[in-house]
Protein backbone atom coordinates (compact mmCIF):
# COMPACT_ATOMS: atom_id res chain seq x y z
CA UNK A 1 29.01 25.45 11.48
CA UNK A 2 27.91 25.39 14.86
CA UNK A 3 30.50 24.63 17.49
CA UNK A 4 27.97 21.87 18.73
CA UNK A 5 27.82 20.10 16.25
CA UNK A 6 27.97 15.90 15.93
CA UNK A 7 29.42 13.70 14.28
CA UNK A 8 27.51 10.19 13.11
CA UNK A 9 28.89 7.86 10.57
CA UNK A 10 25.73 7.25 9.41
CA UNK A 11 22.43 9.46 9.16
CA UNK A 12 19.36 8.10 8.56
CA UNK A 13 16.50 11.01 7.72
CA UNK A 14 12.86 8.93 8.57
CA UNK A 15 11.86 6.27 10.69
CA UNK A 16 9.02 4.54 8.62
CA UNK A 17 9.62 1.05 7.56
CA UNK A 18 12.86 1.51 5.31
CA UNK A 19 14.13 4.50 7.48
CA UNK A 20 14.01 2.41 10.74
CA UNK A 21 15.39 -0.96 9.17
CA UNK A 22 17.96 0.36 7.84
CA UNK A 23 18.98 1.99 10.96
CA UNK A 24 18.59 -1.17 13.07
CA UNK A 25 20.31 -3.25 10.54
CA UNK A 26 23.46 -1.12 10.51
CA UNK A 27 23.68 -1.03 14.33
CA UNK A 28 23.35 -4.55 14.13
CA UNK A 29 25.98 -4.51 12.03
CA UNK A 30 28.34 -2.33 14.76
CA UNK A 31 27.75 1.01 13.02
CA UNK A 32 27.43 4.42 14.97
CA UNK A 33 23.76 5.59 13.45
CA UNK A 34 21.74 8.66 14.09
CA UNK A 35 18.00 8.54 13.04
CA UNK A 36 15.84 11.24 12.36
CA UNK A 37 12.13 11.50 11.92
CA UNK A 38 10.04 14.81 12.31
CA UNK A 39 6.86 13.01 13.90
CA UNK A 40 9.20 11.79 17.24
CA UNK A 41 7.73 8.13 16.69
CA UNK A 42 9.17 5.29 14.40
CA UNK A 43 7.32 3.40 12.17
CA UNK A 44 6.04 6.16 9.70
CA UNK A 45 3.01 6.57 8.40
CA UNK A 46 2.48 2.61 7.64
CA UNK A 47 2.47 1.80 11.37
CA UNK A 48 0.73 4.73 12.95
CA UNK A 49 -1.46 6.23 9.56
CA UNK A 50 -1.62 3.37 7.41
CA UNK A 51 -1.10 -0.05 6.73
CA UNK A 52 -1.53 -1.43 10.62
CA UNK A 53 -4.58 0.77 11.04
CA UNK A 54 -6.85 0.10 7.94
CA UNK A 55 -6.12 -3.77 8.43
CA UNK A 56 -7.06 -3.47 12.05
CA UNK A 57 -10.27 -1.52 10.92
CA UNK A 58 -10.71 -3.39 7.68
CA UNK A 59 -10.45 -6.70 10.31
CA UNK A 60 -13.53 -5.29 12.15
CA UNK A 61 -15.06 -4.64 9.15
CA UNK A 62 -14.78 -8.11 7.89
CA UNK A 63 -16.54 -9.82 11.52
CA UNK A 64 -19.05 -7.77 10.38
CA UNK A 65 -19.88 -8.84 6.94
CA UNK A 66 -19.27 -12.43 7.75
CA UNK A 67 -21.80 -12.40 10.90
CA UNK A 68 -24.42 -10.94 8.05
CA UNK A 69 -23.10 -13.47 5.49
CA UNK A 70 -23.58 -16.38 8.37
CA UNK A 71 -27.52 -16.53 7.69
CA UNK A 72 -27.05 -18.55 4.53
CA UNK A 73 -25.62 -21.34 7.31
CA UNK A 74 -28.83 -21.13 9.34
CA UNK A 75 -27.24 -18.87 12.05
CA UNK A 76 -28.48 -15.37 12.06
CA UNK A 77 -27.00 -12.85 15.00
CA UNK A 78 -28.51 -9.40 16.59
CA UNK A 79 -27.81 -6.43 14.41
CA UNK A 80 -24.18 -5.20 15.40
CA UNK A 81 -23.57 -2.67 18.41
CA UNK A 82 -21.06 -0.61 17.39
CA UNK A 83 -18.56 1.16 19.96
CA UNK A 84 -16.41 3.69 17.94
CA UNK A 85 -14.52 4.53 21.12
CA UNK A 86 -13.56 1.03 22.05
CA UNK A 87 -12.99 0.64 18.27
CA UNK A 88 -10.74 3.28 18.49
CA UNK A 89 -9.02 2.05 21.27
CA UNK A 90 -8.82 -1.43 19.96
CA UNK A 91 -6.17 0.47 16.90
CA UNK A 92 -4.83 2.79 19.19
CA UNK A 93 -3.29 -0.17 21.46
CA UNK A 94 -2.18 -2.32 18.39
CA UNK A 95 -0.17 0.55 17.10
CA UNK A 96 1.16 1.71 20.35
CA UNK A 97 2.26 -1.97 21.33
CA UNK A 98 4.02 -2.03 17.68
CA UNK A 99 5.65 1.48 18.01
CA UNK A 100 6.95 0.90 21.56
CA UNK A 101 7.96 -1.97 20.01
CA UNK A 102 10.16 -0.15 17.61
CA UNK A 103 11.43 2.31 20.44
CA UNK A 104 12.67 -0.13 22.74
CA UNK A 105 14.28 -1.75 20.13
CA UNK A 106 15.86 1.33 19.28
CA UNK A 107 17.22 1.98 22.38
CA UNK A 108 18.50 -1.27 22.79
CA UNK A 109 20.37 -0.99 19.50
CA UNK A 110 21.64 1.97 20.94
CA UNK A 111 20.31 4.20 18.28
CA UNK A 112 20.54 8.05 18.55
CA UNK A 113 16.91 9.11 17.82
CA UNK A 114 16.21 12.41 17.21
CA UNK A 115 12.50 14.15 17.00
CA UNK A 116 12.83 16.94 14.40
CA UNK A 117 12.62 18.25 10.66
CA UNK A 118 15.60 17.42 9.26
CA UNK A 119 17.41 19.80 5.81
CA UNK A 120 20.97 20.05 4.10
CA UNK A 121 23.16 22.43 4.90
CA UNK A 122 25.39 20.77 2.19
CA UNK A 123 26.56 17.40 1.49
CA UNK A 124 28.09 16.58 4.49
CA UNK A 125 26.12 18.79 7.01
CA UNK A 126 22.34 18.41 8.29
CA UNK A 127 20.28 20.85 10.32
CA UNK A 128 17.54 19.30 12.62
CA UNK A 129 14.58 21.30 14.02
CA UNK A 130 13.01 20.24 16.81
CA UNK A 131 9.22 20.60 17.87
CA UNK A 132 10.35 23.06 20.01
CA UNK A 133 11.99 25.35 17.38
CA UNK A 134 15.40 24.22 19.01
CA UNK A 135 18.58 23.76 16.11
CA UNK A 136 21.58 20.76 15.98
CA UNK A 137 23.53 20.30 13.52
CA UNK A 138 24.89 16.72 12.49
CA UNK A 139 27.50 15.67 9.82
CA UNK A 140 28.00 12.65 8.72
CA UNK A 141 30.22 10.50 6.91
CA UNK A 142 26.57 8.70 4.76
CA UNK A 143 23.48 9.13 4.86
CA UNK A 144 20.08 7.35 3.82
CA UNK A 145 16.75 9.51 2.95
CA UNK A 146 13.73 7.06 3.72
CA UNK A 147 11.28 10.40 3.85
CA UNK A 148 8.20 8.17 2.35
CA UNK A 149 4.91 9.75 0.84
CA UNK A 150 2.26 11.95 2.19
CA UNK A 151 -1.24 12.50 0.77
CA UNK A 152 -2.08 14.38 -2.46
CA UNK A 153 -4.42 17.65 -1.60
CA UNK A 154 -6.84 18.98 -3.68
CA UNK A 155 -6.62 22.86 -3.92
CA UNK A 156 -10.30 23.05 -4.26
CA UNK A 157 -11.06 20.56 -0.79
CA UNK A 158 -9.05 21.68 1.89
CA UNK A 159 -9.06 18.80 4.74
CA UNK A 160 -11.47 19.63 7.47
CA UNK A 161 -13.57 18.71 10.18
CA UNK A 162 -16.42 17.48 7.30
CA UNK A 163 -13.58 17.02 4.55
CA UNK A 164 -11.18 14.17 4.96
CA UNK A 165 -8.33 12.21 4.29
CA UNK A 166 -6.82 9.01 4.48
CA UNK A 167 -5.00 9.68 7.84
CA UNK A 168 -7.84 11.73 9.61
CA UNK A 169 -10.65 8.97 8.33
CA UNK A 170 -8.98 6.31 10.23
CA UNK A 171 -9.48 8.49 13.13
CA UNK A 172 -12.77 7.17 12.97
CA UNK A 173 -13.95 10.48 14.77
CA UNK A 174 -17.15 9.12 14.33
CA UNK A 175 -19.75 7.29 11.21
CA UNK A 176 -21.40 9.76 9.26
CA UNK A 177 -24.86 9.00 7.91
CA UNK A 178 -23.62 9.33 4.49
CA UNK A 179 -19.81 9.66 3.23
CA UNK A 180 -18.28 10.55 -0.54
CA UNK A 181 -15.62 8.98 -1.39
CA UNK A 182 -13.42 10.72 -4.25
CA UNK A 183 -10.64 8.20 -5.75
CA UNK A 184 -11.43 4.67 -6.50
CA UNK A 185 -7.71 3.86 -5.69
CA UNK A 186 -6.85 0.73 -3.41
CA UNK A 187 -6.97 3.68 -0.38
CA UNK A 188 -10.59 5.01 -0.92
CA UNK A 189 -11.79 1.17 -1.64
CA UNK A 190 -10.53 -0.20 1.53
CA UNK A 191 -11.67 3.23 3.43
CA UNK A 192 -14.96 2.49 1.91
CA UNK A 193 -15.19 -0.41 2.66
CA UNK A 194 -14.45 -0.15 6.51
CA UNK A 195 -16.81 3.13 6.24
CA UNK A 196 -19.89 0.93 4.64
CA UNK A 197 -19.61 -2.03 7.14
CA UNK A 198 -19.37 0.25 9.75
CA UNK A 199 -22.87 2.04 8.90
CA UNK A 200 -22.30 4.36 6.30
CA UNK A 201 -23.89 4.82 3.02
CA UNK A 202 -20.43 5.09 0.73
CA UNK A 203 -21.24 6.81 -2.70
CA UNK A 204 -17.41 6.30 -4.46
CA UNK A 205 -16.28 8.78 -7.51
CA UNK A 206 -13.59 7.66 -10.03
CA UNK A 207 -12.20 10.51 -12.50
CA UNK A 208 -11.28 7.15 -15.19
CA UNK A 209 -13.26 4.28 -16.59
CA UNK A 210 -12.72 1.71 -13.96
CA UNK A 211 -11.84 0.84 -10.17
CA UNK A 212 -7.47 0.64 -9.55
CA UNK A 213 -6.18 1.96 -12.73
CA UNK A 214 -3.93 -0.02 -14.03
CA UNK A 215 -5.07 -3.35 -12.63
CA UNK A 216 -6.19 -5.63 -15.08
CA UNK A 217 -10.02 -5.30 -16.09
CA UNK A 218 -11.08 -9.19 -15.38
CA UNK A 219 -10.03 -8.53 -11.97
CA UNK A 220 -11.90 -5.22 -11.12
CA UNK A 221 -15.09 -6.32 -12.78
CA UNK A 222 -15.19 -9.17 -9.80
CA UNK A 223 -14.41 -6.30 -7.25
CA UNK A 224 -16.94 -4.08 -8.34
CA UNK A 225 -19.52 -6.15 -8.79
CA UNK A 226 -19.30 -7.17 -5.06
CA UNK A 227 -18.58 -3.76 -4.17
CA UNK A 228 -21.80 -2.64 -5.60
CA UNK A 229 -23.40 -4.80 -2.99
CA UNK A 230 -21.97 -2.79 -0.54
CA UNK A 231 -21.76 0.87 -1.51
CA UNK A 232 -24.35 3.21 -2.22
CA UNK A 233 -23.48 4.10 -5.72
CA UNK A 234 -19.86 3.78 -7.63
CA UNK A 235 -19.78 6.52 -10.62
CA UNK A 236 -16.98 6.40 -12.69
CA UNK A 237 -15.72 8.90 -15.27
CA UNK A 238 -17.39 11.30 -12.82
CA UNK A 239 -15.47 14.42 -10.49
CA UNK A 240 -16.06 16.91 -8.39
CA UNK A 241 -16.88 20.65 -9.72
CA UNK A 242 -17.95 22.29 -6.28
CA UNK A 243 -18.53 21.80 -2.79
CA UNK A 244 -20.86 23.98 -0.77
CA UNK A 245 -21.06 23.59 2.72
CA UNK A 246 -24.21 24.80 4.87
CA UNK A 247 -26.22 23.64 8.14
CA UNK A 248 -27.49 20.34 5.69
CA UNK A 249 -24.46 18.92 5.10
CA UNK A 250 -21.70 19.58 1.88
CA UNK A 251 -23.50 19.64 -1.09
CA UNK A 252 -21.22 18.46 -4.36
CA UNK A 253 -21.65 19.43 -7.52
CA UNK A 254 -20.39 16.41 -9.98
CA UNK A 255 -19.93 16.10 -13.84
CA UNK A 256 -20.26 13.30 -15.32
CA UNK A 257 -18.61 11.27 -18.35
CA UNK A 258 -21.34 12.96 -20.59
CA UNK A 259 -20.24 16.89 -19.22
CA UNK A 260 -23.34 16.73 -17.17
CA UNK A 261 -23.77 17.79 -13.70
CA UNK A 262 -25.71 17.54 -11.11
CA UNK A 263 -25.82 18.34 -7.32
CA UNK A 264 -26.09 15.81 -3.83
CA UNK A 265 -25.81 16.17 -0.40
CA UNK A 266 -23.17 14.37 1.81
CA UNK A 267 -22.13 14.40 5.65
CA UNK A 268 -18.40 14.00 4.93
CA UNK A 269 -16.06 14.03 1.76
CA UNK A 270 -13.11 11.67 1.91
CA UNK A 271 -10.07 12.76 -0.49
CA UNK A 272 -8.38 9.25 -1.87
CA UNK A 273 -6.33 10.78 -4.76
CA UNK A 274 -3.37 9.31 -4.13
CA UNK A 275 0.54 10.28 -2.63
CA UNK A 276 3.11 12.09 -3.33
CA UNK A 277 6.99 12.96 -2.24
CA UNK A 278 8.01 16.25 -1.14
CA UNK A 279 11.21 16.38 -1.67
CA UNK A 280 11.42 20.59 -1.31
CA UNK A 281 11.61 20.09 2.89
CA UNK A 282 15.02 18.40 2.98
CA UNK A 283 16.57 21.34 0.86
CA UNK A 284 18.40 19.13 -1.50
CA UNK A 285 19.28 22.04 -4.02
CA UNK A 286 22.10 22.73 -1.02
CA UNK A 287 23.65 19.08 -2.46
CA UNK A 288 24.22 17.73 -6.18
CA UNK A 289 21.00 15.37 -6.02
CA UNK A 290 19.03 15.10 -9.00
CA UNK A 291 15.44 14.98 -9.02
CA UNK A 292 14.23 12.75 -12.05
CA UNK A 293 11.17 14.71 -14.10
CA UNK A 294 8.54 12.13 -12.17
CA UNK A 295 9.68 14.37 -9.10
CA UNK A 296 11.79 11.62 -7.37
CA UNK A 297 14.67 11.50 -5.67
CA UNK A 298 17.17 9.95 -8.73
CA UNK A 299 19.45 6.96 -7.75
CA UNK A 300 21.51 4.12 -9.23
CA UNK A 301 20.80 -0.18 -8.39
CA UNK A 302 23.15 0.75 -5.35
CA UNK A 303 20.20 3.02 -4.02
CA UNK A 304 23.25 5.93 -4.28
CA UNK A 305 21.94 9.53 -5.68
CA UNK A 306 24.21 11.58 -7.56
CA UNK A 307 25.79 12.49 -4.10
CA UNK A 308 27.27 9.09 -3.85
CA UNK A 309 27.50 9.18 -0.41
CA UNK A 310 24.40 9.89 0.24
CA UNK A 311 21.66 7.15 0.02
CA UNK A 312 17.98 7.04 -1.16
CA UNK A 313 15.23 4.16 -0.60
CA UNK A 314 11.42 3.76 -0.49
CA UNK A 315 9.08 6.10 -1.57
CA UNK A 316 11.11 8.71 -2.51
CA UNK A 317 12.77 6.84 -5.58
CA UNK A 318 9.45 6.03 -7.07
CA UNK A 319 6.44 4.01 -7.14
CA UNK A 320 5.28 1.43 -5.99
CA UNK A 321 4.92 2.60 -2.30
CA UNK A 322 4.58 0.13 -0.56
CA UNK A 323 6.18 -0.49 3.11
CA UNK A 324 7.91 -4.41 2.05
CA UNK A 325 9.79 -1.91 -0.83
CA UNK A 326 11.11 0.79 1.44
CA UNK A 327 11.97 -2.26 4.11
CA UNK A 328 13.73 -4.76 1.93
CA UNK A 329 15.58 -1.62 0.65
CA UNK A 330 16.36 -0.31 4.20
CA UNK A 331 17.95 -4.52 4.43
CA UNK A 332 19.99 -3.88 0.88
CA UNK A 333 21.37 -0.52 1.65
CA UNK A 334 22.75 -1.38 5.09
CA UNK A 335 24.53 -4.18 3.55
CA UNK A 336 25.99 -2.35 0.84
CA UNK A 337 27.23 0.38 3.60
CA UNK A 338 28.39 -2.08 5.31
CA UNK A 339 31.01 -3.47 2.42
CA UNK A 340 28.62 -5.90 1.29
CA UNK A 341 28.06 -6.94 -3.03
CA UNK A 342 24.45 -7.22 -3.79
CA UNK A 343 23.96 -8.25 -7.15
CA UNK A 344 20.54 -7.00 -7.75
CA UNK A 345 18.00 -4.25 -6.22
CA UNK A 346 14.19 -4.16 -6.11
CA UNK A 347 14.18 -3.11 -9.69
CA UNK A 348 15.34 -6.69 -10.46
CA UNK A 349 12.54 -7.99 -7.72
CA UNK A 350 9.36 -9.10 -8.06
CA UNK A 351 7.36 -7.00 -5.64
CA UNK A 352 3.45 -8.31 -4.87
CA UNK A 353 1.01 -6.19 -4.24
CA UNK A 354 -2.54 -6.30 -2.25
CA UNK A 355 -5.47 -4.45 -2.50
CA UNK A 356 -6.97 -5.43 0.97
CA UNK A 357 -10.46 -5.10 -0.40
CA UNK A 358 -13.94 -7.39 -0.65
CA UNK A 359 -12.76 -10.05 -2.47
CA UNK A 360 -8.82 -8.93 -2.11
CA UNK A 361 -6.82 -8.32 -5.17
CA UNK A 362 -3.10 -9.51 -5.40
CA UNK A 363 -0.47 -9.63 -7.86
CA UNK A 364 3.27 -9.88 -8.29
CA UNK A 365 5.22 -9.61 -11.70
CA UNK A 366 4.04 -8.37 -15.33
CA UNK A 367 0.10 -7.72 -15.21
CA UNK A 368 -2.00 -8.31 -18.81
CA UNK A 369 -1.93 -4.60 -19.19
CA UNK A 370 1.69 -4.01 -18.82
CA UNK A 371 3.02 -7.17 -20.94
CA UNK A 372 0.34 -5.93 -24.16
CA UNK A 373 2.12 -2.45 -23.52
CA UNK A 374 5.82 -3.76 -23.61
CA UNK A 375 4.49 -6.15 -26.47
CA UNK A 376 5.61 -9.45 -25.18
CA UNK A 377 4.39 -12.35 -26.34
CA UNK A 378 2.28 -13.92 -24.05
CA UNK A 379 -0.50 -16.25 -22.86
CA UNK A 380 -3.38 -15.92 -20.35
CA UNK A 381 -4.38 -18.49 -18.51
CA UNK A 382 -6.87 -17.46 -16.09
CA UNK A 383 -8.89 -20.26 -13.53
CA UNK A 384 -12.01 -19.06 -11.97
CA UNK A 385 -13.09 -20.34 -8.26
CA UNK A 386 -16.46 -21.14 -9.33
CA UNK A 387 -15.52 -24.93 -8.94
CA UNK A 388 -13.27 -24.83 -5.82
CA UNK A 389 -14.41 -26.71 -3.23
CA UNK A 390 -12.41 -24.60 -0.78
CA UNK A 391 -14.26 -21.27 -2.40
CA UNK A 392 -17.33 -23.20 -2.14
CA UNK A 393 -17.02 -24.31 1.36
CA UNK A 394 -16.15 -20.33 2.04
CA UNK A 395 -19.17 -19.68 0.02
CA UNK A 396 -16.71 -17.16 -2.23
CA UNK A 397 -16.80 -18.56 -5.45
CA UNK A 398 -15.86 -15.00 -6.90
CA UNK A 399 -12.46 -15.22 -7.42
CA UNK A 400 -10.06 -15.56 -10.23
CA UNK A 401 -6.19 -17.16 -10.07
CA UNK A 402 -4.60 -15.90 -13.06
CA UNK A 403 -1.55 -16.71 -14.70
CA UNK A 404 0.60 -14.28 -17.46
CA UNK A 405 2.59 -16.66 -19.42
CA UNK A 406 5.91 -16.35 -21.91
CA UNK A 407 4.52 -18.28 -24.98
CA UNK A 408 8.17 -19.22 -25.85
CA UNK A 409 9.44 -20.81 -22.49
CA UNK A 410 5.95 -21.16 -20.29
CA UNK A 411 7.73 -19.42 -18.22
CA UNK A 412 4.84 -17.49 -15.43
CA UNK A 413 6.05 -13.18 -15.65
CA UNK A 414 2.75 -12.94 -13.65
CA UNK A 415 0.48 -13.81 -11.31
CA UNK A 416 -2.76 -11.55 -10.62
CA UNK A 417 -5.75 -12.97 -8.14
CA UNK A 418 -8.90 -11.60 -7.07
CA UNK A 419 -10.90 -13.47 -4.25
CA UNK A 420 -10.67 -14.01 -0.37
CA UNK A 421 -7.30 -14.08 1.42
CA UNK A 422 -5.59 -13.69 -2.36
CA UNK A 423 -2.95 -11.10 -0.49
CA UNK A 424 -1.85 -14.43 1.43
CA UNK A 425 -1.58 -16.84 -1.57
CA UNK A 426 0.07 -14.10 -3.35
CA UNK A 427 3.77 -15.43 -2.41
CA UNK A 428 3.85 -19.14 -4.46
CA UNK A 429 3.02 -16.62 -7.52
CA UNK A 430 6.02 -14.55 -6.31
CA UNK A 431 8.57 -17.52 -5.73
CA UNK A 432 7.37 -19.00 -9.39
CA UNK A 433 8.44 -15.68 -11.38
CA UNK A 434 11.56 -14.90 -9.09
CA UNK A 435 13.01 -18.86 -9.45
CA UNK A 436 11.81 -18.71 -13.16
CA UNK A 437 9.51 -21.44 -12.89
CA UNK A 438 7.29 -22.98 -15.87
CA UNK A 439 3.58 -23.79 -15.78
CA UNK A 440 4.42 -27.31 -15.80
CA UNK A 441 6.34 -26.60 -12.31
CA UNK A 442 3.16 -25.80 -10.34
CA UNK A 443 1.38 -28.28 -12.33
CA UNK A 444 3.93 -31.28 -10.78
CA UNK A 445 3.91 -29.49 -7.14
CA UNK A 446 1.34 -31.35 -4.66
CA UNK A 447 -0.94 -28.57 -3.31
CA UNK A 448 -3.06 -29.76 -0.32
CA UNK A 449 -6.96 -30.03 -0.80
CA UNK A 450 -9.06 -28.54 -0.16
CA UNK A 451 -7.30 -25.44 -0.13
CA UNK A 452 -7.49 -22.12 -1.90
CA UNK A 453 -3.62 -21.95 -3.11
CA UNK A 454 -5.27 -25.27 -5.07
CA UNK A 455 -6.26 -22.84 -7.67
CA UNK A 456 -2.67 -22.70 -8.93
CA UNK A 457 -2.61 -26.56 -9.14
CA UNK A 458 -6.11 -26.48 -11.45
CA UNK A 459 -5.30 -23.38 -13.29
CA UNK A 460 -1.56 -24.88 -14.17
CA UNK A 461 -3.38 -28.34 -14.82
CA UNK A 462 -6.05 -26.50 -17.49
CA UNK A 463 -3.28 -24.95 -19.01
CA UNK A 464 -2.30 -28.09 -20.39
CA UNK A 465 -5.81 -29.82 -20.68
CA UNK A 466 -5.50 -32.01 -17.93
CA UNK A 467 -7.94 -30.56 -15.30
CA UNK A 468 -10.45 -33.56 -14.63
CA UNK A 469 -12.65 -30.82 -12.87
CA UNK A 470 -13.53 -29.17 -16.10
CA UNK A 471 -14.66 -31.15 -19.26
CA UNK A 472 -13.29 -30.80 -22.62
CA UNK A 473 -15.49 -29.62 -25.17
């Protein structure tokens, strides 16, 4: 061990959303905390390749599509001039005002931030690498891994200049004339979606039978139908066999469902296939911690792995990944390092979800599809928007508030909705299931009108037969 060497009572190996809270949190909380994270910013890939700058694109995306959709109203505007610097600049600054943000927090907190790769030595030792190939060794009385996701490659598509990925497309180098889309995954539907508003022609591929597998049917079948209004082409059951690249463009060979193939030309590829941990790059096998056959990092409902003293959280435990996970795990293992009882995890949480799409999808709790699996007994109870006066008044009458009911108790194990702004009515759906709520609970709550969370209100009230707005048959 290097004679340099430092001692930290607590190491915390990424700075993304559960990497950084945790870290903050525990200096909060008087602890002596070293943080480490290999891109020399904090915030991870949500603040500075993600979450902040698809929604700030996907934003743009949406004054767009309402300015077209304002001609129904009588009020028509110029078509759009679009400046993909200023654009550009526009996410640049809302990221850099976030992440500078996060570092003078940081410093505040008195946090000691280190810019490097960072491995085991063993259990109790950590070698960090700097960008400049410099070495310093920590060790540590705990530590917390919060090393997120990163996106899954295709041997056969190496990211380029023409072939993309989720991180370089929100570059937004620039709009090509036409853009493929393979993965029909929340990612390449909201990239698609900024991509098509922006001026593209978006043709979307989809290796399974439908849009977001795994989300309930009812709900996609209201996604794609709008989406069809607003890409090119969607073919599902349908991948890629061979690209060719030459001074026209990359031209694709696809098969489809039926084994056939044919050939098209595209400006750009965009690769949408998902993420993945990489767990190799912290050289665990110097430590005890398992790796469960998913290829996650293995831990108990303390977040411990099998090196009790170290810690895991976010991505790197397992799905979902999602950024409110990793963060209210970065709050729940701080407090248990800090002497703290916490009587249940995430894995006892219901955790919503958005796909920030055209009409959004939402859900929190068991979806259709997962209670038929785990054979519970259940009833759907599903309210379409079609006569909301709120929806109507938005002119979005395609959405769908949907409730997963125990047929025993009532009780609500889910809530799923497609339609505009669901990601923000999401949360009554997660405080029903988490305070084990009934259908008749929503039913007596008075929802204000009109309003789109009043779809819980008419869909509880149908339930039992007493929705005036619908008439018995």
């Amino acid at each position: 061990m290097s004679d340099k060497s430092i001692h930290k009572q607590i190491i915390v190996i990424g700075a993304g959303p559960g990497g950084y809270t945790a870290a903050f949190r525990l200096a909060d909380l008087g602890h002596d905390i070293a943080l480490i994270d290999n891109t020399g910013m904090l915030g991870g890939v949500c603040l500075h390749q993600g979450c902040i700058a698809s929604k700030t694109l996907l934003h743009a995306a949406q004054i767009i599509s309402q300015a077209q959709e304002a001609q129904s109203f009588g009020i028509t505007f110029n078509d759009p001039l679009i400046d993909i610097e200023k654009l550009r600049q526009k996410k640049n600054t809302i990221i850099q005002k976030l992440s500078h943000g996060l570092k003078f927090l940081s410093d505040k907190k008195k946090i000691f931030f280190i810019n490097g790769k960072a491995s085991f030595l063993n259990a109790k030792t950590i070698e960090v690498i700097g960008p400049d190939k410099t070495q310093q060794i920590l060790t540590f009385d705990h530590a917390i891994i919060a090393t997120g996701s990163k996106n899954i490659t295709l041997d056969n598509l190496p990211i380029s200049k023409n072939i993309l990925n989720s991180s370089s497309a929100l570059e937004i180098e620039n709009i090509p004339k036409n853009l493929l889309i393979v993965g029909g995954g929340y990612i390449g539907l909201e990239l698609g979606t900024i991509y098509s508003h922006l001026g593209s022609a978006v043709s979307l591929i989809e290796m399974t039978a439908q849009l977001l597998p795994g989300t309930d049917p009812d709900l996609t079948r209201i996604l794609e139908k709008q989406l069809k209004s607003t890409f090119t082409s969607i073919k599902l059951n349908t991948q890629i066999l061979n690209v060719k690249e030459n001074s026209n463009g990359l031209e694709i060979t696809l098969s489809d469902h039926q084994g056939k193939n044919h050939t098209e030309l595209f400006e750009k590829i965009l690769i949408c296939v998902g993420r993945k941990i990489d767990a190799t790059v912290l050289n665990l096998q110097n430590t005890k911690i398992e790796i469960t056959p998913d290829g996650f990092i293995k831990t108990n409902t303390l977040f411990q792995t099998t090196e009790k003293h170290i810690y895991a959280i976010g991505d790197v435990t397992g799905k979902p990944f999602l950024a409110h996970k990793a963060s209210w795990e970065g709050y729940g293992v701080a407090d248990i390092l800090n002497g703290q009882k916490i009587k249940n995890t995430t894995s006892c949480h219901i955790i919503p979800s958005i796909v920030y799409t055209d009409p959004e999808i939402a859900s929190c709790g068991l979806t259709e599809i997962q209670a038929i699996k785990e054979n519970k007994k259940i009833i759907i109870q599903s309210y379409p928007w079609t006569t909301s006066g709120r929806a109507m008044t938005l002119q979005r009458t395609d959405g769908l508030t949907k409730f997963i009911i125990e047929a025993s108790s009532e009780k609500i194990l889910g809530v799923s909705i497609v339609g505009v702004h669901a990601g923000e009515l999401i949360m009554e759906g997660v405080l029903a299931i988490e305070n084990g709520l009934k259908v008749s609970d929503l039913k007596n709550l008075i929802h204000p009108h009109p309003s789109l969370a009043e779809t819980f209100y008419e869909n509880a009230l149908h339930f039992y037969g007493q929705n005036v707005h619908q008439h018995k048959s």
